[in-house]
C-alpha atoms as a PDB file:
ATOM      1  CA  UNK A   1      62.391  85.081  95.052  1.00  0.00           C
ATOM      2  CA  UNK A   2      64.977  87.327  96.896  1.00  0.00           C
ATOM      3  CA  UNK A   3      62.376  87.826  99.099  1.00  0.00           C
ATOM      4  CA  UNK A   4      62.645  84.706 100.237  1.00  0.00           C
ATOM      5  CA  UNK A   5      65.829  82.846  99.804  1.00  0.00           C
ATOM      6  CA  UNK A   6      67.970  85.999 100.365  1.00  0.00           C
ATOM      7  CA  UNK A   7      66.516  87.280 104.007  1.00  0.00           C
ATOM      8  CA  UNK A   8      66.445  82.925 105.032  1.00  0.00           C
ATOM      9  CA  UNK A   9      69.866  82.978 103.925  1.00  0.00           C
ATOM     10  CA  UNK A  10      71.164  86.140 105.597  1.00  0.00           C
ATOM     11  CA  UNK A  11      69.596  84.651 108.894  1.00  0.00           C
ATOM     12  CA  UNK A  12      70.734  81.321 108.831  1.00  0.00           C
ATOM     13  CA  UNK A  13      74.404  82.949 108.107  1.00  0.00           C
ATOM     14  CA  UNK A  14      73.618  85.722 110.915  1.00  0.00           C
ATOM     15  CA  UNK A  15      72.588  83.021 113.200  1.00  0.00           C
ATOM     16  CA  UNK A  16      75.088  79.955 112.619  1.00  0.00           C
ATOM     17  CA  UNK A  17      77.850  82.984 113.228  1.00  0.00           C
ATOM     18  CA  UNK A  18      76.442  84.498 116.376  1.00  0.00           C
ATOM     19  CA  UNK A  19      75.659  81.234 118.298  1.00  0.00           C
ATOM     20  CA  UNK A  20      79.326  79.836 118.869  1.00  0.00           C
ATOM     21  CA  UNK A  21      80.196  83.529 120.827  1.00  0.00           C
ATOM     22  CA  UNK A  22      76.316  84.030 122.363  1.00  0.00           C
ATOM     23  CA  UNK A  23      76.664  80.472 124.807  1.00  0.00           C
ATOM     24  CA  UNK A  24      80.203  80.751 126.122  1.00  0.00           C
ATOM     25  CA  UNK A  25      79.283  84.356 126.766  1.00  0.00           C
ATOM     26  CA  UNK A  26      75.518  83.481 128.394  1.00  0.00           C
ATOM     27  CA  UNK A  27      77.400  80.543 130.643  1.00  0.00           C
ATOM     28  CA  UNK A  28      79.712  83.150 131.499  1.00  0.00           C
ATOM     29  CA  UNK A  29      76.782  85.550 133.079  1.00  0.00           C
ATOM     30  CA  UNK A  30      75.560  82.703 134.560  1.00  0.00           C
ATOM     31  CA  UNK A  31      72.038  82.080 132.834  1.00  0.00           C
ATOM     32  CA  UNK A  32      71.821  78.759 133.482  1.00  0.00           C
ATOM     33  CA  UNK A  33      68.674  76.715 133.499  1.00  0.00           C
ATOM     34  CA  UNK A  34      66.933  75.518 135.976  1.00  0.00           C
ATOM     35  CA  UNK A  35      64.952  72.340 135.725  1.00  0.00           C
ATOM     36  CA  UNK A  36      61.994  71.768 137.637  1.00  0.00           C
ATOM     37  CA  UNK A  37      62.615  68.729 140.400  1.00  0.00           C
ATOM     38  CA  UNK A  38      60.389  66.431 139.525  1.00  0.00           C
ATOM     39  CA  UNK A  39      61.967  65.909 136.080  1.00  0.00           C
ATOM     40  CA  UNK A  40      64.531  63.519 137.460  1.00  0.00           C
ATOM     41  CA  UNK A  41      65.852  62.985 133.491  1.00  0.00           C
ATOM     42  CA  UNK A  42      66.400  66.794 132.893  1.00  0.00           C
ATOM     43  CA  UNK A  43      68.659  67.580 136.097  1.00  0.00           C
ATOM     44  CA  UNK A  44      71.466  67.105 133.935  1.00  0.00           C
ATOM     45  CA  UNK A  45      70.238  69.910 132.051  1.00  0.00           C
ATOM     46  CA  UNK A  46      70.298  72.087 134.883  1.00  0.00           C
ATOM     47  CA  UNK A  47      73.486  74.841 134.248  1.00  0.00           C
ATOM     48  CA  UNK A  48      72.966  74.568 130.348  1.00  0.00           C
ATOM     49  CA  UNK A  49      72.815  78.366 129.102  1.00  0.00           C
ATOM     50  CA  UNK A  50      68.820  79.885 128.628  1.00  0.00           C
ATOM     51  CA  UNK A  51      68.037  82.994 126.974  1.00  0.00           C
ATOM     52  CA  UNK A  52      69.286  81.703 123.724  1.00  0.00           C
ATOM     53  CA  UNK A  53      66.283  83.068 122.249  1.00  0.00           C
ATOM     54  CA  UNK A  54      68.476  86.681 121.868  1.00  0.00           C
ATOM     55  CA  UNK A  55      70.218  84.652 118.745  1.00  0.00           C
ATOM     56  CA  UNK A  56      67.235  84.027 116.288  1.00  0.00           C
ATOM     57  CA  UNK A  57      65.717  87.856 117.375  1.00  0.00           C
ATOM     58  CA  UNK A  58      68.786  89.028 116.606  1.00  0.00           C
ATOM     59  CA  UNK A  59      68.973  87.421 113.041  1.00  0.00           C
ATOM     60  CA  UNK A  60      65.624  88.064 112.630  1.00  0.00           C
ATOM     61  CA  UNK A  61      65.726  92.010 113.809  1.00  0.00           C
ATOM     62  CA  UNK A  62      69.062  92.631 111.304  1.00  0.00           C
ATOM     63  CA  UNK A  63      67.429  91.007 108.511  1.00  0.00           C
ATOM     64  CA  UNK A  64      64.037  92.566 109.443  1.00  0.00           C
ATOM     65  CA  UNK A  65      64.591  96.170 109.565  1.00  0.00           C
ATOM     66  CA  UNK A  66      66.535  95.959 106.306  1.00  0.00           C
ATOM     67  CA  UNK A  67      64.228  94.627 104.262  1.00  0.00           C
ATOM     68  CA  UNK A  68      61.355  96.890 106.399  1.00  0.00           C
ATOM     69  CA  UNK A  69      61.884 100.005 104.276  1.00  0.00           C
ATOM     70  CA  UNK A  70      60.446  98.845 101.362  1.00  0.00           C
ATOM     71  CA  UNK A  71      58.373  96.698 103.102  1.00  0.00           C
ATOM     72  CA  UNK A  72      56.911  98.305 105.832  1.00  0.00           C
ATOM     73  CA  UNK A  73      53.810  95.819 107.127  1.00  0.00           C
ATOM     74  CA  UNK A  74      57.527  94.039 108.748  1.00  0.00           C
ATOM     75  CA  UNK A  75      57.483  96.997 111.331  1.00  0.00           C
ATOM     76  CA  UNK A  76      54.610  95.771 113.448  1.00  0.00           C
ATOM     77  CA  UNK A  77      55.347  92.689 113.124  1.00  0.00           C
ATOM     78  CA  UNK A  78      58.779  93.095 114.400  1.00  0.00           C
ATOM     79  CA  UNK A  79      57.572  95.428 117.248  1.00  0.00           C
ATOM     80  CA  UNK A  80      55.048  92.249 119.077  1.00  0.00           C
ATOM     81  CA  UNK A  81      58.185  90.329 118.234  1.00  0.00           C
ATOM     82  CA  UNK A  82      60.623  92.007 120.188  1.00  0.00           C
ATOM     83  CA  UNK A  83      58.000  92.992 122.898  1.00  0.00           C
ATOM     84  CA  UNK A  84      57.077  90.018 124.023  1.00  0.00           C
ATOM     85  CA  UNK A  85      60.672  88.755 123.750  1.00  0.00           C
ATOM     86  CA  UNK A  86      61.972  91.729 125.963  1.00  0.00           C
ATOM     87  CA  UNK A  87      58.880  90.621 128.535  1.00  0.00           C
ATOM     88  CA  UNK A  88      61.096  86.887 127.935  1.00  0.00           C
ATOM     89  CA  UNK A  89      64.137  88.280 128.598  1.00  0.00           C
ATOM     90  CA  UNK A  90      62.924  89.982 132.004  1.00  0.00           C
ATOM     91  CA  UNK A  91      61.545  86.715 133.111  1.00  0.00           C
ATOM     92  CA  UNK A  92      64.851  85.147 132.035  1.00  0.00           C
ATOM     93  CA  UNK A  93      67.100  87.307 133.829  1.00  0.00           C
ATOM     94  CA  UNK A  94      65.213  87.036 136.864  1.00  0.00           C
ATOM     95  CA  UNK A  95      65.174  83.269 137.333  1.00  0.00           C
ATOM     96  CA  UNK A  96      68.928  83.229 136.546  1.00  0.00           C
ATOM     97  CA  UNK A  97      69.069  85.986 139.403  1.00  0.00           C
ATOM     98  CA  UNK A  98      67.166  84.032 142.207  1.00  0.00           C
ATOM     99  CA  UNK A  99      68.277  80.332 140.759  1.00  0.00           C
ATOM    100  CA  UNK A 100      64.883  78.996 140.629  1.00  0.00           C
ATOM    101  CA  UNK A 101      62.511  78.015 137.465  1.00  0.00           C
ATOM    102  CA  UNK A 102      60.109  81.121 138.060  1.00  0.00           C
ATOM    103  CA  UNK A 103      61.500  84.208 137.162  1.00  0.00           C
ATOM    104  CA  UNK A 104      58.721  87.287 136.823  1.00  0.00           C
ATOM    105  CA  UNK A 105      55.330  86.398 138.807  1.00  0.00           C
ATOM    106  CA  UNK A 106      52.366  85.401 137.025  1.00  0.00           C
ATOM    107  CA  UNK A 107      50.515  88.442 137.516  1.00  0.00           C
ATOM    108  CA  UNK A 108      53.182  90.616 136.309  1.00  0.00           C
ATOM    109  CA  UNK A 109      53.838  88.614 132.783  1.00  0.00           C
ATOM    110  CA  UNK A 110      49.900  89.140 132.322  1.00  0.00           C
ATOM    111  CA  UNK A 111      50.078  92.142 133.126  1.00  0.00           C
ATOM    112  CA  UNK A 112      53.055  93.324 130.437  1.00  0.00           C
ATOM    113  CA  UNK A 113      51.630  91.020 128.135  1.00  0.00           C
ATOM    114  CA  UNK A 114      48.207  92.423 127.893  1.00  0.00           C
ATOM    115  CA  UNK A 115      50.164  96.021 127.648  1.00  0.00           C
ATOM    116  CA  UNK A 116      51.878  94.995 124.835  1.00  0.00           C
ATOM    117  CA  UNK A 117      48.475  93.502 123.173  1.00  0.00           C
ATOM    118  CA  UNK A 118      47.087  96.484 123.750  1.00  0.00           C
ATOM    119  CA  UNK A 119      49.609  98.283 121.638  1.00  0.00           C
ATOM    120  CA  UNK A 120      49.494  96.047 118.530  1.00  0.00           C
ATOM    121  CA  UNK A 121      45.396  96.529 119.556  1.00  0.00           C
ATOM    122  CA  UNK A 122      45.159  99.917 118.923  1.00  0.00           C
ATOM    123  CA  UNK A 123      47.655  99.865 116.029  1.00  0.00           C
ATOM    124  CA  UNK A 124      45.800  97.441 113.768  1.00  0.00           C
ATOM    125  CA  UNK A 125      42.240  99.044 114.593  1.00  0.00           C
ATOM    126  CA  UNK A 126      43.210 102.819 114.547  1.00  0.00           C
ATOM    127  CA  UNK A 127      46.393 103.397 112.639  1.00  0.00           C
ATOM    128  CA  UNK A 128      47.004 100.292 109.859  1.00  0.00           C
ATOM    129  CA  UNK A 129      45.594  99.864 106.429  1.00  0.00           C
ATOM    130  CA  UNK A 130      45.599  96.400 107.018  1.00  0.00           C
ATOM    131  CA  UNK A 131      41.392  94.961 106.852  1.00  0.00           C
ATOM    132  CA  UNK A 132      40.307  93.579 109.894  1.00  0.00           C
ATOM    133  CA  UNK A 133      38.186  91.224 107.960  1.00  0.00           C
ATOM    134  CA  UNK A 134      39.200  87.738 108.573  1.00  0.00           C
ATOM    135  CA  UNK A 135      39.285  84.702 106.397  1.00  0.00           C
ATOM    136  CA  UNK A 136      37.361  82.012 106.948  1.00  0.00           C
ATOM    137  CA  UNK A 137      38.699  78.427 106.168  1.00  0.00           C
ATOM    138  CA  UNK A 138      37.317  76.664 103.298  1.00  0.00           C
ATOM    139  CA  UNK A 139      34.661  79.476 102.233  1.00  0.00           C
ATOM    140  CA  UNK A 140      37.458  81.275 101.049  1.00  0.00           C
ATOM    141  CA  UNK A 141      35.216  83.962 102.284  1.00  0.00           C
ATOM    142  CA  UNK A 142      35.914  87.127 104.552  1.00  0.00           C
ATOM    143  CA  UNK A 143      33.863  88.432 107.609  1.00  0.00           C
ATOM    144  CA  UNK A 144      33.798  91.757 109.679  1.00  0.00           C
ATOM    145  CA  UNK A 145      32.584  90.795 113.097  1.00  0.00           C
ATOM    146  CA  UNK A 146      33.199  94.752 114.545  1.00  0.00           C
ATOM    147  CA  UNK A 147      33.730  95.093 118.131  1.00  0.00           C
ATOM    148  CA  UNK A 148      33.671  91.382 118.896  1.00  0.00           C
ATOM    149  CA  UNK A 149      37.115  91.275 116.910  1.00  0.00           C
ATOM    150  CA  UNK A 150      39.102  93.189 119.892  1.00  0.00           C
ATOM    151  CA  UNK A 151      37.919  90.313 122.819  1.00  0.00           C
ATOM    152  CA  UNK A 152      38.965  87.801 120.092  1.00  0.00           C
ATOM    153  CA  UNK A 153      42.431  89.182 119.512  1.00  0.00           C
ATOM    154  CA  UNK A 154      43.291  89.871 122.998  1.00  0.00           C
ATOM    155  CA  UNK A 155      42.504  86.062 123.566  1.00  0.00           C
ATOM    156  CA  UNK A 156      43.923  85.090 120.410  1.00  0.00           C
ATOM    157  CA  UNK A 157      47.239  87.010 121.198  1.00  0.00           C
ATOM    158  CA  UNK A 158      47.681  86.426 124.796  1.00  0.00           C
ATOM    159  CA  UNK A 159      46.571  82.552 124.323  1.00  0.00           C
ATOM    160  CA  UNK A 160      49.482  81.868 120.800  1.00  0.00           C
ATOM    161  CA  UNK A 161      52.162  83.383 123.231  1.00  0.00           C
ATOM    162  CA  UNK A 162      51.765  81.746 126.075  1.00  0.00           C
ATOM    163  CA  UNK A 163      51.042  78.653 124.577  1.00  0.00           C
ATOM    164  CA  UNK A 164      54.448  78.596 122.598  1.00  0.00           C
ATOM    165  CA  UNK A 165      55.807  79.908 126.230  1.00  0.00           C
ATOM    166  CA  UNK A 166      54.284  76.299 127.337  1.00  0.00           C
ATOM    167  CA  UNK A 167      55.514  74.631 124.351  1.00  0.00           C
ATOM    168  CA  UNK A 168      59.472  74.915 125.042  1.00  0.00           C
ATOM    169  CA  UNK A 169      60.343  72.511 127.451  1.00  0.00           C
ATOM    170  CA  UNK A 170      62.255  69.837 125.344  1.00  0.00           C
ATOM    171  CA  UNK A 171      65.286  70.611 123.536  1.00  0.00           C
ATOM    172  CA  UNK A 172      64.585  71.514 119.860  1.00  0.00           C
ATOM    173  CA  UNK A 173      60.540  71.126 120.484  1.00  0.00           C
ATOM    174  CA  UNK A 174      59.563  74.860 120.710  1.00  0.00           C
ATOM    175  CA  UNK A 175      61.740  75.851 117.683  1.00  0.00           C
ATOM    176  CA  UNK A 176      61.172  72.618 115.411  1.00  0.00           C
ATOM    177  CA  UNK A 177      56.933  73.415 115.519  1.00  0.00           C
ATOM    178  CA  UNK A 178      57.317  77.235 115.257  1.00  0.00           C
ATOM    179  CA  UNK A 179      59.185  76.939 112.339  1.00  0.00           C
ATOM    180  CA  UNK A 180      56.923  74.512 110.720  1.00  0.00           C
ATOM    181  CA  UNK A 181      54.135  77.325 111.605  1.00  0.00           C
ATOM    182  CA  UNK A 182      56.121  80.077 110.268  1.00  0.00           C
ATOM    183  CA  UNK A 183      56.820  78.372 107.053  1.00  0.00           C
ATOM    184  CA  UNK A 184      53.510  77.621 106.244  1.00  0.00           C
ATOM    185  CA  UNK A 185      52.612  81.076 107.030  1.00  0.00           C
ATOM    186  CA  UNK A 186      55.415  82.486 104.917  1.00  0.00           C
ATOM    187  CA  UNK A 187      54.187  80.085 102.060  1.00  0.00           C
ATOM    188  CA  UNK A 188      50.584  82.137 102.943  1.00  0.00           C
ATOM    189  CA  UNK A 189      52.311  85.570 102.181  1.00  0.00           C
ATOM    190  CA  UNK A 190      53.763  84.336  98.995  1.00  0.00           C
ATOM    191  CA  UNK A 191      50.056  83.431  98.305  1.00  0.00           C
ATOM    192  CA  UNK A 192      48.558  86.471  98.940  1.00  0.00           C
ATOM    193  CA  UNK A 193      51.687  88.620  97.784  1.00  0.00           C
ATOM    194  CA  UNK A 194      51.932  90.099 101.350  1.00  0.00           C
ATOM    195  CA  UNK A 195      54.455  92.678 102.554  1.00  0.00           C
ATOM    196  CA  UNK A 196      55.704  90.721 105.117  1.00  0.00           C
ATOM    197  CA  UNK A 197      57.376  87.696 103.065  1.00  0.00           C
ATOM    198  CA  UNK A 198      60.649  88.830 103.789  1.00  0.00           C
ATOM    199  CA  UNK A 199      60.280  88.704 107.561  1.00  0.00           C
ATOM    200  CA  UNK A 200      58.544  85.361 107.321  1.00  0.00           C
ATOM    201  CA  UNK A 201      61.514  83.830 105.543  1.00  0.00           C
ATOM    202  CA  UNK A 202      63.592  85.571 108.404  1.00  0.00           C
ATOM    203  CA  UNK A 203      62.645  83.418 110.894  1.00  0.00           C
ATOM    204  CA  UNK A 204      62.507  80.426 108.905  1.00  0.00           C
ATOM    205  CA  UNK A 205      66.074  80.824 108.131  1.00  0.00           C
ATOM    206  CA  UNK A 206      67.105  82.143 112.259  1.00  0.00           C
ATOM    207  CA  UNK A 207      65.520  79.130 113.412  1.00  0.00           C
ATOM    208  CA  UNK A 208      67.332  76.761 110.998  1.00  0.00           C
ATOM    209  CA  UNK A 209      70.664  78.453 112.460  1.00  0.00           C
ATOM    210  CA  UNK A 210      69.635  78.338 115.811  1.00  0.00           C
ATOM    211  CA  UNK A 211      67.803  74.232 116.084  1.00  0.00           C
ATOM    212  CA  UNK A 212      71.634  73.844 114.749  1.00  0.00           C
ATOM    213  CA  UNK A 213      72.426  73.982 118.617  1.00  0.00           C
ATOM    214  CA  UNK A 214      69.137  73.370 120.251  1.00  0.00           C
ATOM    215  CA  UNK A 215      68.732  70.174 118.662  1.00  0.00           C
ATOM    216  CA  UNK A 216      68.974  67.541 121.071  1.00  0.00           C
ATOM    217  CA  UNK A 217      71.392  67.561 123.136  1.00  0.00           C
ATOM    218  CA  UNK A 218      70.702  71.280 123.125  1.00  0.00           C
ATOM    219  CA  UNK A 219      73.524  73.307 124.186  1.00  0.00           C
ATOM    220  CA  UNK A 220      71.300  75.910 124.370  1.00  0.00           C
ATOM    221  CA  UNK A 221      67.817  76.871 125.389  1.00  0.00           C
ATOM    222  CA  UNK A 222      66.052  79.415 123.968  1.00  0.00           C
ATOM    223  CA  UNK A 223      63.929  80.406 127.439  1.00  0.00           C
ATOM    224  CA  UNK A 224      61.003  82.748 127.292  1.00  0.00           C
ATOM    225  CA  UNK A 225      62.909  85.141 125.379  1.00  0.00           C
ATOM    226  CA  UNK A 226      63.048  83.122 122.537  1.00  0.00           C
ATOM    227  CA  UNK A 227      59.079  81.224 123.167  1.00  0.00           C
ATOM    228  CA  UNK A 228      57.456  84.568 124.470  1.00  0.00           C
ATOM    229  CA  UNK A 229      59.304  86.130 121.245  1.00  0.00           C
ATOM    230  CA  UNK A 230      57.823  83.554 118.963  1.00  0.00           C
ATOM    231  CA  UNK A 231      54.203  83.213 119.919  1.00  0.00           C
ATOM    232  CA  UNK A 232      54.276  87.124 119.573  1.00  0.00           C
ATOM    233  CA  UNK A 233      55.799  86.898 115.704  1.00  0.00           C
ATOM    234  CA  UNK A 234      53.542  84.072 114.593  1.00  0.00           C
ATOM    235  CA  UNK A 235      50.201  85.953 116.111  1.00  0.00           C
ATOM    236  CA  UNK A 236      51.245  88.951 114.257  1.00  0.00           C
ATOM    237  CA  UNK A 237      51.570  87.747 111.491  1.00  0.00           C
ATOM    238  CA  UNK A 238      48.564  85.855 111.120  1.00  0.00           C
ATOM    239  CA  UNK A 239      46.659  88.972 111.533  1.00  0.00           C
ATOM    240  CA  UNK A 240      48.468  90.289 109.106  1.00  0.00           C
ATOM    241  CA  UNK A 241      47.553  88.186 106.938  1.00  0.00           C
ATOM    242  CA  UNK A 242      44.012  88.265 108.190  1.00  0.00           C
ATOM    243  CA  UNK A 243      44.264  84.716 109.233  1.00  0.00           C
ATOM    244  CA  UNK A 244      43.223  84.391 112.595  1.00  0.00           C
ATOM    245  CA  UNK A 245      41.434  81.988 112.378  1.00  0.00           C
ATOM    246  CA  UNK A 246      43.890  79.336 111.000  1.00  0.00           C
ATOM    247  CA  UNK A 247      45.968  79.454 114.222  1.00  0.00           C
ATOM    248  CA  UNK A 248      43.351  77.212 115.783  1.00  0.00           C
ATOM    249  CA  UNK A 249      44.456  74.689 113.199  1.00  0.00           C
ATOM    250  CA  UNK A 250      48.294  75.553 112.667  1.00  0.00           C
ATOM    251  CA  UNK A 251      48.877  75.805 116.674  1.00  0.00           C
ATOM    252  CA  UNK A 252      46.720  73.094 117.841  1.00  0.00           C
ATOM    253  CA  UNK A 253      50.178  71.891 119.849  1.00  0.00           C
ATOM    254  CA  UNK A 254      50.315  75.555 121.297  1.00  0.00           C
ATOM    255  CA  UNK A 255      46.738  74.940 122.593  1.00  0.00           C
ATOM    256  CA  UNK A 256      46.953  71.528 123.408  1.00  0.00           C
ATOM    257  CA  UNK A 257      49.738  72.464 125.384  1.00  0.00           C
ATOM    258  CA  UNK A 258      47.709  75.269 127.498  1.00  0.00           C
ATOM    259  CA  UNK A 259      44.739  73.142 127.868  1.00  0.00           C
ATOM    260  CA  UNK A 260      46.979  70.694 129.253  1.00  0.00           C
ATOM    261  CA  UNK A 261      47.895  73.246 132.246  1.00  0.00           C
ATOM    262  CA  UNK A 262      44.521  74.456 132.673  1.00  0.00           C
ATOM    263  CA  UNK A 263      42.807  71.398 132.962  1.00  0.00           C
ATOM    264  CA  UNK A 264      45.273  70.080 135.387  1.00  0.00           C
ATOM    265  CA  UNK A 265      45.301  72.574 137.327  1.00  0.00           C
ATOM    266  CA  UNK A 266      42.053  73.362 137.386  1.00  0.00           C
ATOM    267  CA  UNK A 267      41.340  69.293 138.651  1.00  0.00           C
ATOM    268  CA  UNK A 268      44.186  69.387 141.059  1.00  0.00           C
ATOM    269  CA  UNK A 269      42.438  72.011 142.688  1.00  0.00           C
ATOM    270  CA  UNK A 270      38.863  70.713 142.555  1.00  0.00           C
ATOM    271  CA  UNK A 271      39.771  66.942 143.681  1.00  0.00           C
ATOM    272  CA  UNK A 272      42.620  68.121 146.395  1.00  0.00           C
ATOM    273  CA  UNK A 273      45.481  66.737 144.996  1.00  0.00           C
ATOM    274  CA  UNK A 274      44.919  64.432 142.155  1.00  0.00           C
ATOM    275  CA  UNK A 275      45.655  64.705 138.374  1.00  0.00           C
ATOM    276  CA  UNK A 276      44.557  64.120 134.866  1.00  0.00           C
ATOM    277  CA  UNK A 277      48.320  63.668 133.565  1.00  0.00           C
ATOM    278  CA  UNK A 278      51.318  62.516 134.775  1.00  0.00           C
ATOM    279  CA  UNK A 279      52.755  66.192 134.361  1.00  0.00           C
ATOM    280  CA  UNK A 280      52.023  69.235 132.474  1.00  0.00           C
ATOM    281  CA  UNK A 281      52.229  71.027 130.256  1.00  0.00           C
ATOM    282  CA  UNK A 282      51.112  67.726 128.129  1.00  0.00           C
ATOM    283  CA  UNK A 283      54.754  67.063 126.247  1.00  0.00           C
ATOM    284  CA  UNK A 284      56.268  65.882 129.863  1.00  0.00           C
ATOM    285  CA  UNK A 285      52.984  64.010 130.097  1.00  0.00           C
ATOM    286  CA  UNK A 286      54.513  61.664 127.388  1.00  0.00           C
ATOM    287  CA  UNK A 287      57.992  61.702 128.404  1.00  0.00           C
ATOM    288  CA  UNK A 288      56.853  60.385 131.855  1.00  0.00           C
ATOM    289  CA  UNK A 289      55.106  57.640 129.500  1.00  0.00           C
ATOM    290  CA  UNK A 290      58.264  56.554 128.252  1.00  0.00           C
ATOM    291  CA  UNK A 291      58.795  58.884 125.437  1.00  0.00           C
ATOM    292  CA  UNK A 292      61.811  59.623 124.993  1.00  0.00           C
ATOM    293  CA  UNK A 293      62.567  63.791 124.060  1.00  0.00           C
ATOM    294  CA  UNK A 294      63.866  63.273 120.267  1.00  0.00           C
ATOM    295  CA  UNK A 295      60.441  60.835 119.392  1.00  0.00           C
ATOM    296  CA  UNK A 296      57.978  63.690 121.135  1.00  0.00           C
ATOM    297  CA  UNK A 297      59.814  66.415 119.269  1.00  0.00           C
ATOM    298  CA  UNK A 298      59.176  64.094 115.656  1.00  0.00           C
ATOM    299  CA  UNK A 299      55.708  63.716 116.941  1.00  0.00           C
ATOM    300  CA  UNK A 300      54.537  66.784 117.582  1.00  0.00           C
ATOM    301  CA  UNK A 301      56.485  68.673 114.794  1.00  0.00           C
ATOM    302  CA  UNK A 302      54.489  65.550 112.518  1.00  0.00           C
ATOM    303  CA  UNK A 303      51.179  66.769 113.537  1.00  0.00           C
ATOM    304  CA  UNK A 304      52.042  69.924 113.530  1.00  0.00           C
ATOM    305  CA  UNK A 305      53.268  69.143 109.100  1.00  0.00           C
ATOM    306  CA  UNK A 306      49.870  68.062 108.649  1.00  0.00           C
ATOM    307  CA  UNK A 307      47.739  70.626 110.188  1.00  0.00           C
ATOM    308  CA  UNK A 308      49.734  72.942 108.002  1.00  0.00           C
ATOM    309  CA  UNK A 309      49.306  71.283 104.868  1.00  0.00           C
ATOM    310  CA  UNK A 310      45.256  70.515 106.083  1.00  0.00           C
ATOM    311  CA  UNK A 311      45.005  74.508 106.070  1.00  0.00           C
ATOM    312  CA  UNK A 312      46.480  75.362 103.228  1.00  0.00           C
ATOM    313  CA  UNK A 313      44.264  73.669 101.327  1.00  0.00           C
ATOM    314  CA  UNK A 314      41.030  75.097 103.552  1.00  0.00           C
ATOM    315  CA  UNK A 315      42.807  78.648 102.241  1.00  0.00           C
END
């Protein structure tokens, strides 16, 4: 059990601490967010510190590397992590630069995102002793499906981290489901005695700490450091655990959220101009419904509670 309650501990603690000196210090440097014009309710957001995400990965990261030399499956875990939170950070620091809600261009997130997929690639097919055998829900069952497995986690990758990128746009909403996911996952590891428990209950306990001040009204948001950062740790470990598979289930909010931008998009485009909802991604869909933040946040981290507990028993 210290490798559970001890690491959640030492990151809630590491976390609560760093917070009240991270958002003077972030408002200081001026990395304000900007919120998009047509939100009319969220202007008086605009100013309120981003990049907040730098307080769970640092929790996470202190707590992480300590408990990685005895438990070394935490490494590449820890290294998509911090990738993809770095790619965040870059984005971050740009929009705060040039005052506007697009920091890096889209091309150029892809771009350093597939990179950094390529790295965890080529680690988990050429240099770790973890299977690449998945598990299939409810069978119980594992399958090999060679080659094929590469396309899939490219797409599986790229798709988790952008769709918790897509998920963080209300305050607390990105951090409340993630750590919902990431428990259930770390409940997985216990299962299966995995390496990578410690880690697991890292986050769990980082993200208490940091919803402490993201909660709505957030003083701070954790901007695509902190989402980039978090679709990266929950995709890696999944595959560590050889579970895929279950983030289809776990993260249907992550990919109802990317569908939600795709689709409307992709129909604004084909009819010139017209949409299938109100705005996307889909949680602004609801707010312009009436919604208001704190009831779409308990909504979504509901359904997100039950998927979990729907694939743990399909384990």
């Amino acid at each position: 059990m210290t490798e559970v309650f001890l690491p959640l501990i030492m990151a809630f603690l590491i976390a609560i601490a760093i917070s009240p000196a991270c958002i003077p210090i972030l408002r200081r440097l001026k990395m304000g967010n900007t919120e998009r014009e047509e939100l009319k309710s969220h202007q008086k957001k605009s100013g309120t510190p981003s990049m907040g995400g730098v307080i769970f990965l640092i929790a996470v990261s202190v707590v992480g590397f300590f408990f990685a030399k005895t438990h070394p499956h935490i490494y590449p875990v820890l290294y998509v992590t911090l990738a993809f939170g770095f790619i965040g950070f870059l984005d971050d620091l740009l929009k705060a630069l040039k005052r506007k809600s697009d920091g890096l261009l889209a091309w150029q997130k892809m771009l350093l995102q597939i990179a950094v997929t390529t790295g965890f690639v080529v680690y988990m097919y050429m240099y770790s002793d973890i299977s690449m055998e998945i598990i299939v829900p409810i069978s119980r069952a594992t399958v090999d499906i060679g080659w094929l497995g590469i396309v899939i986690m490219y797409l599986c990758v790229l798709g988790t981290v952008n769709g918790a990128n897509f998920t963080d746009g209300l305050d607390g909403l990105a951090t409340t489901v993630t750590m919902v996911i990431v428990a259930f996952l770390g409940i997985a590891s216990i299962h299966f005695g995995s390496d990578i428990t410690p880690v697991m209950a890292a986050m769990v306990g980082a993200l208490m700490g940091f919803l402490m001040y993201n909660v709505h009204p957030a003083q701070i948001f954790m901007g695509d450091t902190g989402s980039l950062a978090l679709g990266g740790f929950v995709v890696s470990s999944a595959y560590m655990l050889q579970m895929p598979i279950f983030i289809i289930i776990i993260c249907l909010i992550y990919l109802a959220e990317v569908l939600s931008v795709i689709m409307q998009v992709g129909y604004f485009k084909a009819t010139h101009g017209k949409r299938i909802f109100r705005m996307a991604p889909i949680h602004h869909h609801f707010e312009l419904g009436g919604w208001s933040e704190v009831k779409v946040v308990a909504v979504f981290s509901c359904v997100t509670v039950m998927l979990c507990v729907l694939a743990y028993y399909m384990l």
